[in-house]
N, C-alpha and C. Protein backbone atom coordinates (compact mmCIF):
# COMPACT_ATOMS: atom_id res chain seq x y z
N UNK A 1 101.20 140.26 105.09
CA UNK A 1 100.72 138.89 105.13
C UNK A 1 99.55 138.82 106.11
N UNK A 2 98.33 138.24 105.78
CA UNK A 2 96.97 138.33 106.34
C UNK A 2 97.15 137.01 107.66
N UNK A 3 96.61 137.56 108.46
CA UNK A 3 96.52 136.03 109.43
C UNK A 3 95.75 135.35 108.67
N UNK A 4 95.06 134.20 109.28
CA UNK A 4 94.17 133.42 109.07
C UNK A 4 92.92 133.78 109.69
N UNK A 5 91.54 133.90 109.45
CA UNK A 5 90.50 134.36 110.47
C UNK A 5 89.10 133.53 109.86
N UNK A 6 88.18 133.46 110.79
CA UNK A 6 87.06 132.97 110.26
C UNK A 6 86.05 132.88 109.07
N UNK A 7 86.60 132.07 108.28
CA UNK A 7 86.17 132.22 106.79
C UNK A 7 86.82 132.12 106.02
N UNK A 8 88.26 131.90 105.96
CA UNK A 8 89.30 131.57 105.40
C UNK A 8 89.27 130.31 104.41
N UNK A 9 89.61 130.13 103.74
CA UNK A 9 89.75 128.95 103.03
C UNK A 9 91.49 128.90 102.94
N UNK A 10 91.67 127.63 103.52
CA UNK A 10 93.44 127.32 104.30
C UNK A 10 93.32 126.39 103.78
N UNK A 11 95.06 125.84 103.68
CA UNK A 11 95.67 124.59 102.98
C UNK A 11 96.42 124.11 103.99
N UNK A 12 96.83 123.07 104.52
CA UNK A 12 97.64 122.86 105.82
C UNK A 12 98.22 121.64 105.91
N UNK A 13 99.59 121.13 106.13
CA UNK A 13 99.74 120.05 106.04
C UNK A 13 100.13 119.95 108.24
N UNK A 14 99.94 118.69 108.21
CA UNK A 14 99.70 118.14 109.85
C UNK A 14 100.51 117.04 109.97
N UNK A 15 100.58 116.83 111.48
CA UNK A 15 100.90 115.66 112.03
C UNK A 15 100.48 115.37 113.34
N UNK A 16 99.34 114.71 113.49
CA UNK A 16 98.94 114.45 114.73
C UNK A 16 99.05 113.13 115.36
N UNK A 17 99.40 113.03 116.86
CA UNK A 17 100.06 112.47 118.02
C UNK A 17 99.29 112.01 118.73
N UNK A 18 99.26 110.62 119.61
CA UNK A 18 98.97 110.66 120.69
C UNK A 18 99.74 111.41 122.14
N UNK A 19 99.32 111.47 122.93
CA UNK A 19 100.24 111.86 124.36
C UNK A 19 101.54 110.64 124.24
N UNK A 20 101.94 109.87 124.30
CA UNK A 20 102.81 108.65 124.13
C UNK A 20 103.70 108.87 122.76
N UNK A 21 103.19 109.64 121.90
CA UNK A 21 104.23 110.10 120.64
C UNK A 21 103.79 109.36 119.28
N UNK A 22 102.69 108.41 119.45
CA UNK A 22 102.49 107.96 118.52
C UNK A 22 101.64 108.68 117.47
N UNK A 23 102.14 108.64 116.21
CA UNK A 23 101.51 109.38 114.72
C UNK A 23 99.91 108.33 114.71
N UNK A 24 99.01 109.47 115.04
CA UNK A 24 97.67 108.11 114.12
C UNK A 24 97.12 109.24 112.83
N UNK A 25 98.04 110.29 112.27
CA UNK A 25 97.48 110.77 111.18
C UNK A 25 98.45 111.42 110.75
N UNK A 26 98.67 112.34 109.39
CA UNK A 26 99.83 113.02 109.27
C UNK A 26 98.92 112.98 107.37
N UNK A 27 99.72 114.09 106.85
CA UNK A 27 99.07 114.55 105.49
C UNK A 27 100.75 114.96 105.11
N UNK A 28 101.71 114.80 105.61
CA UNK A 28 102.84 115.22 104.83
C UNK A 28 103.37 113.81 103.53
N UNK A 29 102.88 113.07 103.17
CA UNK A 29 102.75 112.07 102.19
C UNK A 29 101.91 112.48 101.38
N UNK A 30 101.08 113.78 101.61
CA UNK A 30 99.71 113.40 100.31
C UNK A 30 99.73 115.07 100.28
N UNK A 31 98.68 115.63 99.32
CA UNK A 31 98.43 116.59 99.18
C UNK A 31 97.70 117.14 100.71
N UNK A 32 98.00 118.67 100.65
CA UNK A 32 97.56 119.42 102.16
C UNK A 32 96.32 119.43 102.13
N UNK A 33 96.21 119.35 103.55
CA UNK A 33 94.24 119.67 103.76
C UNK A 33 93.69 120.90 103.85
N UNK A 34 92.77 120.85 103.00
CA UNK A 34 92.05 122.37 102.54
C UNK A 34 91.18 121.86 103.21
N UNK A 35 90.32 123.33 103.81
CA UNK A 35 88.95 123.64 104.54
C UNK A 35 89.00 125.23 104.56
N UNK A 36 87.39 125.18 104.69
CA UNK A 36 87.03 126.50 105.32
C UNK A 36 87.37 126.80 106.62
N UNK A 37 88.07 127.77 107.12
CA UNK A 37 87.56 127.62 108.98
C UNK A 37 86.10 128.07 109.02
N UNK A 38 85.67 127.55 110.13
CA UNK A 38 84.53 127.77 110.41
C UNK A 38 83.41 126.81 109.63
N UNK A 39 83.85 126.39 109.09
CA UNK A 39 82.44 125.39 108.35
C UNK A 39 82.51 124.01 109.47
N UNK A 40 82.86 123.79 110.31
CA UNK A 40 83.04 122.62 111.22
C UNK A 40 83.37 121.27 110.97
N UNK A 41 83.83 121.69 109.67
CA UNK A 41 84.56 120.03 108.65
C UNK A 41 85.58 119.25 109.58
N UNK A 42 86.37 120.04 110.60
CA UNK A 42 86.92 119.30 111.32
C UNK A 42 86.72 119.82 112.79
N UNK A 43 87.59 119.19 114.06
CA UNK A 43 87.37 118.92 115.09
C UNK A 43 87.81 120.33 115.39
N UNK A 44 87.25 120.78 116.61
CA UNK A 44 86.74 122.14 116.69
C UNK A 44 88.41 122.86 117.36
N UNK A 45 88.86 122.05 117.91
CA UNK A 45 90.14 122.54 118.31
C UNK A 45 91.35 122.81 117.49
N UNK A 46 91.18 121.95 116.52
CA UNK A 46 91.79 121.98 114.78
C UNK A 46 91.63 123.60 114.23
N UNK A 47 90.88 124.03 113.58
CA UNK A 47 90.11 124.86 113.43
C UNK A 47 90.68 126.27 114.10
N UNK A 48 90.31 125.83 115.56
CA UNK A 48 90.97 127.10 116.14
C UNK A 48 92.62 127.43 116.33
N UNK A 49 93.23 126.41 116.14
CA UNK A 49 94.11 126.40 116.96
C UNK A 49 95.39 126.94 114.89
N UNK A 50 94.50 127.09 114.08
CA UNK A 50 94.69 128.03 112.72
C UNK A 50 94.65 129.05 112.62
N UNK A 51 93.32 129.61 113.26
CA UNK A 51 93.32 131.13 113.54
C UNK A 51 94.24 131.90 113.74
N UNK A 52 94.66 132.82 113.09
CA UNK A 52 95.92 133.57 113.68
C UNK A 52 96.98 133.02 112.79
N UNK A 53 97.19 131.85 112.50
CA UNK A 53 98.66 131.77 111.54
C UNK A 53 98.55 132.91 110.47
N UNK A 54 100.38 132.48 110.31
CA UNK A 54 100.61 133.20 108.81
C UNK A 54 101.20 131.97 107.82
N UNK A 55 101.12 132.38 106.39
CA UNK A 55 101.17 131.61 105.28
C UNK A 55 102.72 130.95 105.81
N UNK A 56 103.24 129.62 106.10
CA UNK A 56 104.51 129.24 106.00
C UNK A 56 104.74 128.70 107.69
N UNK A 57 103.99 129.20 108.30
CA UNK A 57 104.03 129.30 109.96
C UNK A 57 103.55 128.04 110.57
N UNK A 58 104.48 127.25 111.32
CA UNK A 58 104.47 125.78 111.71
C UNK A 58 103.85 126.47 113.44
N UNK A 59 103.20 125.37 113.96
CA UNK A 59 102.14 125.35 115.39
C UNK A 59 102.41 124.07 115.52
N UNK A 60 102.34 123.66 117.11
CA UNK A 60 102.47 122.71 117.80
C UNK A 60 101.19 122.98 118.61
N UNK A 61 99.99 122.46 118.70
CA UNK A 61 99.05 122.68 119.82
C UNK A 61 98.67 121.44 120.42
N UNK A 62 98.04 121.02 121.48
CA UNK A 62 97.63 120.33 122.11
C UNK A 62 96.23 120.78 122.51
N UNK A 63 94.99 119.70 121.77
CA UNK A 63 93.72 119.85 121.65
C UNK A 63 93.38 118.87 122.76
N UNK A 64 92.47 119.05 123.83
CA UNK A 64 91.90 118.36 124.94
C UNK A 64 90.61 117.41 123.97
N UNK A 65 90.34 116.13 124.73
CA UNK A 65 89.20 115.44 124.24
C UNK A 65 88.23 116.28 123.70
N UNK A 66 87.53 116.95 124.38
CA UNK A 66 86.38 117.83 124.53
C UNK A 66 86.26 118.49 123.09
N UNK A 67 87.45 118.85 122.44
CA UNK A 67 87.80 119.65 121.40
C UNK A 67 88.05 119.10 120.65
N UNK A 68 88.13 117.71 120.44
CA UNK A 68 88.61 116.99 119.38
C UNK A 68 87.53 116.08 119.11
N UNK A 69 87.69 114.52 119.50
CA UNK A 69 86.07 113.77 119.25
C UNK A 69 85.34 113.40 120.25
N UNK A 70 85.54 114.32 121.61
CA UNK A 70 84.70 114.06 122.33
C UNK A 70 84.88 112.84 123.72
N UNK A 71 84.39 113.50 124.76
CA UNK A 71 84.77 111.83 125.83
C UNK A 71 84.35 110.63 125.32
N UNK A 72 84.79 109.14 125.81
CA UNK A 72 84.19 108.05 125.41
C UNK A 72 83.01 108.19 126.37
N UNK A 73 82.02 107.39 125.11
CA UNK A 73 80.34 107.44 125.87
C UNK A 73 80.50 105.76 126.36
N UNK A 74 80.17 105.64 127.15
CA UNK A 74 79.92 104.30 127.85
C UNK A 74 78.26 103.56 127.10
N UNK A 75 77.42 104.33 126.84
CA UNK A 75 76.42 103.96 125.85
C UNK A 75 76.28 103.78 124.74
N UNK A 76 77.28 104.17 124.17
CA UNK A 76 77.87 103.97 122.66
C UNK A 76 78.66 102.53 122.28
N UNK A 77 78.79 101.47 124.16
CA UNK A 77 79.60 100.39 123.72
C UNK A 77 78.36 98.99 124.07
N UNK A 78 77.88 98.46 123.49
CA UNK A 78 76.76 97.36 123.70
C UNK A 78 77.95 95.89 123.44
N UNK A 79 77.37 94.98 124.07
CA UNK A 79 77.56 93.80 124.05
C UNK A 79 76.18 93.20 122.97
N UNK A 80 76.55 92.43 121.96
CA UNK A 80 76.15 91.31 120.90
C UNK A 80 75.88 90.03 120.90
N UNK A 81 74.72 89.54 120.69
CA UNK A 81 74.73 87.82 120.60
C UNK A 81 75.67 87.69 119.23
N UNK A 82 76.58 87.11 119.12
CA UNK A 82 77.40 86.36 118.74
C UNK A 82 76.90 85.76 117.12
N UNK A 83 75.40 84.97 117.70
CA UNK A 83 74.62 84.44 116.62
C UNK A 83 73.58 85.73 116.24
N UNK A 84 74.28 86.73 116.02
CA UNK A 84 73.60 88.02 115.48
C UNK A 84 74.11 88.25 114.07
N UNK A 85 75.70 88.12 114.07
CA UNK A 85 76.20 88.33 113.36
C UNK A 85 75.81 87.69 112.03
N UNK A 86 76.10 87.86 110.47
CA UNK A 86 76.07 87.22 109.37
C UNK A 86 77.36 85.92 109.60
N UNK A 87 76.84 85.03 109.19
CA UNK A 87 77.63 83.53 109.34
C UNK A 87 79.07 83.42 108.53
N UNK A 88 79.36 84.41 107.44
CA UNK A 88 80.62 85.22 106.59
C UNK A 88 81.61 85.65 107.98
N UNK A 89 80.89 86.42 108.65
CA UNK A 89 81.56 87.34 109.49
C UNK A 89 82.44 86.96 110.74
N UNK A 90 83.52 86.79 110.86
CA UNK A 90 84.26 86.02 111.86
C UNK A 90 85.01 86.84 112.85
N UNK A 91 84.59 87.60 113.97
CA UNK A 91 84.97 89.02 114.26
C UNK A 91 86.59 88.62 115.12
N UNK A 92 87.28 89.71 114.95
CA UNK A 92 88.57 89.56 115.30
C UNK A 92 88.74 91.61 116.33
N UNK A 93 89.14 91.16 116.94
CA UNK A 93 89.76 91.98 118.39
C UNK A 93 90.45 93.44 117.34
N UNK A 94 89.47 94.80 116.96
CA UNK A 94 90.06 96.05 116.13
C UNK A 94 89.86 96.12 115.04
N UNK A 95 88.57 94.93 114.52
CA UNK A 95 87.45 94.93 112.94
C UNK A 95 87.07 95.74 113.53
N UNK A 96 86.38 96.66 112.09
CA UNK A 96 85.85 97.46 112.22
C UNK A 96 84.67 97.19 111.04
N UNK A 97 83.71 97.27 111.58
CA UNK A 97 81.81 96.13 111.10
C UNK A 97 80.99 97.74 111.23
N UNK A 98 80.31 97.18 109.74
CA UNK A 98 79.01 98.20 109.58
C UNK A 98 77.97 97.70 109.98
N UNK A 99 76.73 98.29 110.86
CA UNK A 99 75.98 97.56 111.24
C UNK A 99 74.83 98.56 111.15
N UNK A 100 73.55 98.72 110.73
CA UNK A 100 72.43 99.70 110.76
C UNK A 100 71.80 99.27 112.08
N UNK A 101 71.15 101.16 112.42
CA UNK A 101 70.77 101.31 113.24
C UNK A 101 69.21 100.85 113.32
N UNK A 102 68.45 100.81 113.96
CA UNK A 102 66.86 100.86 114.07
C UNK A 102 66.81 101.53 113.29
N UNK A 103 66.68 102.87 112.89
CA UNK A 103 66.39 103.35 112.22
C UNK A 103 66.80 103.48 110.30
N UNK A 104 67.65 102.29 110.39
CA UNK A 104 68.49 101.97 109.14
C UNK A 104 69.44 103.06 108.59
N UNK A 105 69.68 103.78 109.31
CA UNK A 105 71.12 104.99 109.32
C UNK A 105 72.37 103.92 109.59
N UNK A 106 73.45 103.57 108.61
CA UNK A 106 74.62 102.78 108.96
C UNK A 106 75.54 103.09 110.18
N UNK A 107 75.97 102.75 110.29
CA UNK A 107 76.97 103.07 111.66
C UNK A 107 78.37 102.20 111.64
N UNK A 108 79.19 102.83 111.73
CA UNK A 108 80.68 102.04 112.05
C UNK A 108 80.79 102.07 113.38
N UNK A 109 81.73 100.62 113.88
CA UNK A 109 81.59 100.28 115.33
C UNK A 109 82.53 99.29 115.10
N UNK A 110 83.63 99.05 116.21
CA UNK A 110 84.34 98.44 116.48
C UNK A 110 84.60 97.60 117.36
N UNK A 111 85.54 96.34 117.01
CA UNK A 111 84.96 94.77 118.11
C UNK A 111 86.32 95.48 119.16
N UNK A 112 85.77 95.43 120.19
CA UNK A 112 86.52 96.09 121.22
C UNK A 112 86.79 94.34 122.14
N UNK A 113 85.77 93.35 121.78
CA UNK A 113 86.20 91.96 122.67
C UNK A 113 85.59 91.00 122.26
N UNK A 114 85.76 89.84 122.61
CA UNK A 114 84.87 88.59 122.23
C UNK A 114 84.75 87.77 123.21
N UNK A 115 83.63 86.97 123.74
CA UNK A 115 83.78 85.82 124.88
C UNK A 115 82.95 84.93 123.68
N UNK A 116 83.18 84.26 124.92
CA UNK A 116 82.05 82.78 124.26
C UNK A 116 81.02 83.08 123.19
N UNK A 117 80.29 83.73 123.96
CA UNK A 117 78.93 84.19 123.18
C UNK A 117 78.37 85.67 122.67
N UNK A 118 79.54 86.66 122.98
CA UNK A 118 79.24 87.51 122.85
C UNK A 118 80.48 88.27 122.13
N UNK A 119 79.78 89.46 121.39
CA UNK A 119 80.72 90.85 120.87
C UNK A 119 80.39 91.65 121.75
N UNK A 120 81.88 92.33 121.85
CA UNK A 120 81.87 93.97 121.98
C UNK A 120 81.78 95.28 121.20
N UNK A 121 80.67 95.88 120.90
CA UNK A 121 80.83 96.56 119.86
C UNK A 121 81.25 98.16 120.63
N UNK A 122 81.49 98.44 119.78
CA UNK A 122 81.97 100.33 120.19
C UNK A 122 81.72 101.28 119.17
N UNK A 123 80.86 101.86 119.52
CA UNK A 123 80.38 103.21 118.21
C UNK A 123 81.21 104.68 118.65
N UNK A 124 82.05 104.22 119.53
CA UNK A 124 82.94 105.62 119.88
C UNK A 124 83.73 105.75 118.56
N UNK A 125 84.04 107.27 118.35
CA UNK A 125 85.25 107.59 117.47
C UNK A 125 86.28 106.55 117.87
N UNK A 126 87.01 106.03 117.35
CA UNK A 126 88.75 105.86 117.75
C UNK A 126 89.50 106.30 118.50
N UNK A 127 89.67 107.78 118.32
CA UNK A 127 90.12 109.07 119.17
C UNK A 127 89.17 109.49 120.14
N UNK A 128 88.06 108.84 120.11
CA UNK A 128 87.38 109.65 121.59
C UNK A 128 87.80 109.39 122.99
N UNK A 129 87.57 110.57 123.86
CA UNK A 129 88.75 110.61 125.12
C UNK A 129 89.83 110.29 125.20
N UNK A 130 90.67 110.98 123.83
CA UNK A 130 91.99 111.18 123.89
C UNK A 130 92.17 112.64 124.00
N UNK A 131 92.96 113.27 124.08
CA UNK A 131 93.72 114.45 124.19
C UNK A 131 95.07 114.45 122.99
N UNK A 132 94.93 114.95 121.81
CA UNK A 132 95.70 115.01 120.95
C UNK A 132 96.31 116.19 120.48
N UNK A 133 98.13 116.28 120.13
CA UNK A 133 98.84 117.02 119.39
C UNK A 133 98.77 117.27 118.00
N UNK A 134 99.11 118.62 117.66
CA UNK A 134 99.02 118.35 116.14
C UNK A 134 100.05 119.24 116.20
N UNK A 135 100.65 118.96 115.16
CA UNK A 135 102.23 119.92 114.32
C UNK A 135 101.06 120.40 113.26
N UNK A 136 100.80 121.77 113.01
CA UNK A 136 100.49 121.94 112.03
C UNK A 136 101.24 123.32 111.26
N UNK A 137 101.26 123.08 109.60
CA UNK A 137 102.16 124.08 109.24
C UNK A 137 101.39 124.39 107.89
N UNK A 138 100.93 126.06 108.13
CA UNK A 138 99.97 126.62 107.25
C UNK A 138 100.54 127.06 105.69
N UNK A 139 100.26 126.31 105.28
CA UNK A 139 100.51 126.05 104.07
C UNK A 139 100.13 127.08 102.94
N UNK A 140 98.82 127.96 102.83
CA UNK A 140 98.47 128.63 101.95
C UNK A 140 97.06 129.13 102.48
N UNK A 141 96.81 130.30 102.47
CA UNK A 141 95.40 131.12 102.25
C UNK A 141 94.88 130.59 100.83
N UNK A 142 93.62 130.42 100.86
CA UNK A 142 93.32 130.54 99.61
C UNK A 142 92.22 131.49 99.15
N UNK A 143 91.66 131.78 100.08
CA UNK A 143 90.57 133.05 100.04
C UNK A 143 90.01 133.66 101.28
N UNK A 144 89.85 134.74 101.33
CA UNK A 144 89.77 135.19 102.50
C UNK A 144 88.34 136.12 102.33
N UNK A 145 87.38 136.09 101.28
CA UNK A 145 86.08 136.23 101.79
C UNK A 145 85.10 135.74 100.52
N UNK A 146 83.70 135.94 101.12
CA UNK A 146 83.01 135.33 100.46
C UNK A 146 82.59 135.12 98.91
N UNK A 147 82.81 136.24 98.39
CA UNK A 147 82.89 136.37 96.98
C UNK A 147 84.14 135.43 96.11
N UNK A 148 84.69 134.59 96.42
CA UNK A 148 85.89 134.03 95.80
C UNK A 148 86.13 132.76 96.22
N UNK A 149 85.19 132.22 97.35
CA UNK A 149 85.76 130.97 97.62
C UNK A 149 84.59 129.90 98.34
């Protein structure tokens, strides 16, 4: 039975945790998640923390921020005039609002607060500067080099 190694094409079903125990993801309801390792489709501690399984072989790791989506950026959170918004739009405390950039690249961002006159927006991941668990249990090789996958 082959480990898993860089270039792999893996099937994997997960369950990932906050520190506090709470599930904010899990794939054992749906079909397993396929990736390449190494193509950087997911968070870099993900990824590694595959390396080395065998086909059937359950992991418990604990991925630091850094390795997952990163610290929260404090520049990534702006305050909003209020009367910015479209007059439809009635923001509530964990909407999550598309808004283009200057440069008209979309962006998701989240109302983190509201006062009088103003939004809080947040372009952080969700998960950024968390430190997250994952149960993961390797499900299937599906190719192990370049000619096949």
């Amino acid at each position: 039975m082959a480990q898993v190694k860089h270039g792999d094409t893996v099937k994997v079903h997960y369950t990932g945790t906050l520190n506090d125990g709470t599930i904010f993801d899990d794939s054992l309801t749906r079909d397993p998640l396929q990736f390449k390792v190494g193509d950087n489709a997911l968070i870099a501690g993900f990824e590694e923390a595959v390396l080395g399984m065998n086909t059937g072989e359950w992991k418990t790791v604990k991925i630091p921020a850094d390795k997952a989506y990163g610290r929260h950026r404090e520049d990534l959170v702006v305050a909003a005039d209020l009367k910015m918004l479209p007059p439809d739009i009635n923001p509530v405390v964990g909407q999550q609002l598309q808004i283009s950039q200057e440069n008209g690249t979309p962006l998701i961002v989240s109302v983190t607060e509201i006062t009088k006159s103003k939004v809080i927006l947040d372009a952080n991941h969700p998960l950024a500067g968390k430190d997250l668990t994952f149960q993961i249990n390797l499900v299937e090789v599906i190719s192990s080099c370049s000619c096949c996958g």
